[in-house]
Protein backbone atom coordinates (compact mmCIF):
# COMPACT_ATOMS: atom_id res chain seq x y z
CA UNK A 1 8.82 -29.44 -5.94
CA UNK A 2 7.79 -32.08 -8.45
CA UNK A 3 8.38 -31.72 -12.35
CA UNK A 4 4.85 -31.10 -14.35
CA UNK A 5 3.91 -28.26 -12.38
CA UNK A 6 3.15 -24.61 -13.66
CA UNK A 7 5.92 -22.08 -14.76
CA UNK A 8 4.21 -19.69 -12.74
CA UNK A 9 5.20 -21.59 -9.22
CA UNK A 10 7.85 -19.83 -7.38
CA UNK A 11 11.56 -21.27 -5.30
CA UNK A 12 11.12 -21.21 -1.89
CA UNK A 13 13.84 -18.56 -1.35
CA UNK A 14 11.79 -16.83 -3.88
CA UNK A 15 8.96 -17.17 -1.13
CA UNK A 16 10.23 -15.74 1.25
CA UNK A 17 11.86 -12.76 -0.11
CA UNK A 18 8.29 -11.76 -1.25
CA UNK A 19 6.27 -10.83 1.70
CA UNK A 20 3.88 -13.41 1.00
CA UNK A 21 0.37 -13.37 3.37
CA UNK A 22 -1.24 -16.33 4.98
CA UNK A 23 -4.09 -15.81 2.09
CA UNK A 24 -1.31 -16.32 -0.56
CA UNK A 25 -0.13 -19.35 1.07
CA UNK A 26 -3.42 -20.81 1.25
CA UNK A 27 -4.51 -20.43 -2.47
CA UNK A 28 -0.59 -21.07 -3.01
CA UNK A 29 -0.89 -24.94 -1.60
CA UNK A 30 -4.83 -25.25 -3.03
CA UNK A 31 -3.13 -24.46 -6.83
CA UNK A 32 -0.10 -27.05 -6.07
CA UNK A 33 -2.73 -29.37 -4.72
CA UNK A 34 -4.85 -28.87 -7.51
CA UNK A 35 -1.60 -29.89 -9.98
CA UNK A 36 -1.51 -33.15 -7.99
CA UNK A 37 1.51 -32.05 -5.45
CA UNK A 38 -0.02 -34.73 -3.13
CA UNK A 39 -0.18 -32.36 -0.13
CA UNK A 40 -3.49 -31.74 2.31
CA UNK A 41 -4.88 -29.12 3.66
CA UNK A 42 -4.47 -29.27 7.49
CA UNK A 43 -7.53 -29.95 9.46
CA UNK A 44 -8.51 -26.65 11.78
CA UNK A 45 -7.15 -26.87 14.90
CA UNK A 46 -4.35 -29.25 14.06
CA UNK A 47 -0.55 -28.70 14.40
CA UNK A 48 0.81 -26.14 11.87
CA UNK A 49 -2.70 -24.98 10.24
CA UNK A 50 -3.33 -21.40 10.92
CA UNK A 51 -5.25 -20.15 14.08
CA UNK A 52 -8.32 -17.91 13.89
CA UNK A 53 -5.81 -15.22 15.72
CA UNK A 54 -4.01 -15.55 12.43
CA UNK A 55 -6.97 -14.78 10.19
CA UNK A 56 -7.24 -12.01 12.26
CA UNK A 57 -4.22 -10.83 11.62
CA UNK A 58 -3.91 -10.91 8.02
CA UNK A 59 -7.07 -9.22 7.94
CA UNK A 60 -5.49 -6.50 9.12
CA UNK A 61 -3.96 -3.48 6.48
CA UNK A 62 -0.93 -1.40 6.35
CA UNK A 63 -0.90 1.60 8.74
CA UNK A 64 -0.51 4.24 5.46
CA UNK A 65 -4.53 2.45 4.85
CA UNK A 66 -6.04 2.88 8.36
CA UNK A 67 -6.35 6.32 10.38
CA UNK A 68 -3.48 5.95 12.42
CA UNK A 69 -0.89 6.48 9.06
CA UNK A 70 -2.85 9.80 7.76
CA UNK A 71 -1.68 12.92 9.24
CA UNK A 72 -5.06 15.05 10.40
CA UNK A 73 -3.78 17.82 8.08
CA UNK A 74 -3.98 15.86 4.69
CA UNK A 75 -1.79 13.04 3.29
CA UNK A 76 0.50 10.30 4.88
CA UNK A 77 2.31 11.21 8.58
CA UNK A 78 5.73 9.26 9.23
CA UNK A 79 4.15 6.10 10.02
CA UNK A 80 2.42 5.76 6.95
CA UNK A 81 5.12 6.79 4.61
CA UNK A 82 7.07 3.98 6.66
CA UNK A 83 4.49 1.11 6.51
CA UNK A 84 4.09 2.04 2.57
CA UNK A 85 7.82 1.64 2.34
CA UNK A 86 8.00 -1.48 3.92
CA UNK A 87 4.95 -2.99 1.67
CA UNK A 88 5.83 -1.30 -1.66
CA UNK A 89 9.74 -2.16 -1.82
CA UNK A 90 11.84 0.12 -3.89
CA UNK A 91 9.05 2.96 -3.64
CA UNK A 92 10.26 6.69 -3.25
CA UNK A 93 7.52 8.15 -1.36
CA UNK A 94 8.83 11.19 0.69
CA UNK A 95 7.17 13.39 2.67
CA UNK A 96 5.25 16.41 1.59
CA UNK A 97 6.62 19.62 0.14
CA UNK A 98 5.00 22.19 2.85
CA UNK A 99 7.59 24.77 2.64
CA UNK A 100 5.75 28.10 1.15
CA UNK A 101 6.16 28.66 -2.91
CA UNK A 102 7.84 31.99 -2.34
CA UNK A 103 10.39 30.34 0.38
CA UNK A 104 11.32 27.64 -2.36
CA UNK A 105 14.25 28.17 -5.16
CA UNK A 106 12.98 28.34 -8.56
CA UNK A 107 13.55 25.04 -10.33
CA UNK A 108 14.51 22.93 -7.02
CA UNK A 109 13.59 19.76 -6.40
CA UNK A 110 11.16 20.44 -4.01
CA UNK A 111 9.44 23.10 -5.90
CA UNK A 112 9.23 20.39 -9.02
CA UNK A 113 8.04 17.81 -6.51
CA UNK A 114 5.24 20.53 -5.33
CA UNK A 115 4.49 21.90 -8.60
CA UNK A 116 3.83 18.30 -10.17
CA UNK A 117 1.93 17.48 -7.04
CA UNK A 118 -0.37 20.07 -7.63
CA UNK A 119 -0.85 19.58 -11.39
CA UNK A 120 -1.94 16.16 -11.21
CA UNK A 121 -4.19 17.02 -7.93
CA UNK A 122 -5.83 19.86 -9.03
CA UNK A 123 -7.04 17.19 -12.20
CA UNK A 124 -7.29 14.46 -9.88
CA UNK A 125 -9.98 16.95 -8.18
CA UNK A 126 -11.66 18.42 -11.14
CA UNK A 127 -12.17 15.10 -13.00
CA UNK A 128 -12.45 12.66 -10.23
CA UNK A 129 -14.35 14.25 -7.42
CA UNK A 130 -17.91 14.66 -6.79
CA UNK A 131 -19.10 19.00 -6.81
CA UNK A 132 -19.64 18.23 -3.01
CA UNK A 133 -16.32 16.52 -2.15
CA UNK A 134 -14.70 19.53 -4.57
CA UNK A 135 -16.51 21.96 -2.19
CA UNK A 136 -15.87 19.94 1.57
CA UNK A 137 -12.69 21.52 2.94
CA UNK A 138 -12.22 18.42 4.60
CA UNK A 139 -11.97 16.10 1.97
CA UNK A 140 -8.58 14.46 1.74
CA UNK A 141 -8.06 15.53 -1.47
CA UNK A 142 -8.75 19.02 -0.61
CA UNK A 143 -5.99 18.90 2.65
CA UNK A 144 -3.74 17.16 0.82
CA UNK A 145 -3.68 20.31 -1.64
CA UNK A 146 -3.67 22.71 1.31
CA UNK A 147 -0.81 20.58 2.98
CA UNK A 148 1.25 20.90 -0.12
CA UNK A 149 0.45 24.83 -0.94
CA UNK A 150 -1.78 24.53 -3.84
C-alpha cells in the first residue's frame, strides 16, 4: 500500500483476521480507489470479480438471525448460539438458564444469570413492547421469559 493514504486503512493480515464480507471489500477498494491507489474495479464477468452466486451469498445472514437458529420455545437453539459465536468473537453467550428457581442454589451462577435475565426482560417488555405483543403468548419476548422461568 502506497504512502498518503488514510490512517483508517487496514494490513492485509489485519484483513483477514477480520471476517471481512464481499460488501466490505467492495467499498474497501472504491475508498483506496478514491485516494488514488490506481486500482479498477473488475468488469462483471471477468476473472477474479465476484459472481452473482456470490452476491447471493453475502446476502445471506447468520443462522442465530434466520428461523433455523431460534429454538420454537423462545431464544437461540445450539446453532444459533454457535453461528453468533463465530460472528461476534470473544462473545459469552451461553445457553439459557431453564432449570426451575426452586431447583437452583441461592446465589449460583445460574440463578444470577436467570435472575438478571429476567430483570432486564421483564423492562425490555414493559417499556419496549406494544400492549398486544405484551399480551401474545407467542411473542419472542414473551417465550424467551417462559424459557428462562420468569
Amino acid at each position: 500500500m502506497g504512502t498518503g493514504q488514510g490512517t483508517d486503512m487496514i494490513s492485509f493480515k489485519d484483513f483477514l483476521e477480520e471476517k471481512i464480507g464481499l460488501w466490505d471489500r467492495i467499498h474497501a477498494k472504491r475508498k483506496r480507489i478514491k485516494a488514488g491507489s490506481g486500482e479498477r474495479m473488475r468488469k462483471p464477468g471477468s476473472e477474479g470479480a465476484p459472481t452473482k452466486q456470490n452476491f447471493i451469498d453475502a446476502q445471506e445472514s447468520a443462522a442465530w438471525q434466520r428461523k433455523e437458529g431460534k429454538s420454537e420455545s423462545g431464544g437461540l437453539n445450539q446453532k444459533g448460539i454457535a453461528s453468533y459465536r463465530r460472528e461476534n468473537p470473544g462473545s459469552k453467550l451461553s445457553m439459557a438458564v431453564t432449570t426451575k428457581p426452586s431447583k437452583l442454589k441461592k446465589d449460583s451462577k445460574a440463578a444470577n444469570r436467570r435472575k438478571s435475565f429476567c430483570a432486564r426482560m421483564g423492562g425490555m417488555k414493559r417499556s419496549r413492547t406494544s400492549a398486544k405483543t405484551a399480551r401474545d403468548p407467542d411473542s419472542r419476548i414473551n417465550k424467551a421469559l417462559r424459557k428462562w422461568n420468569c
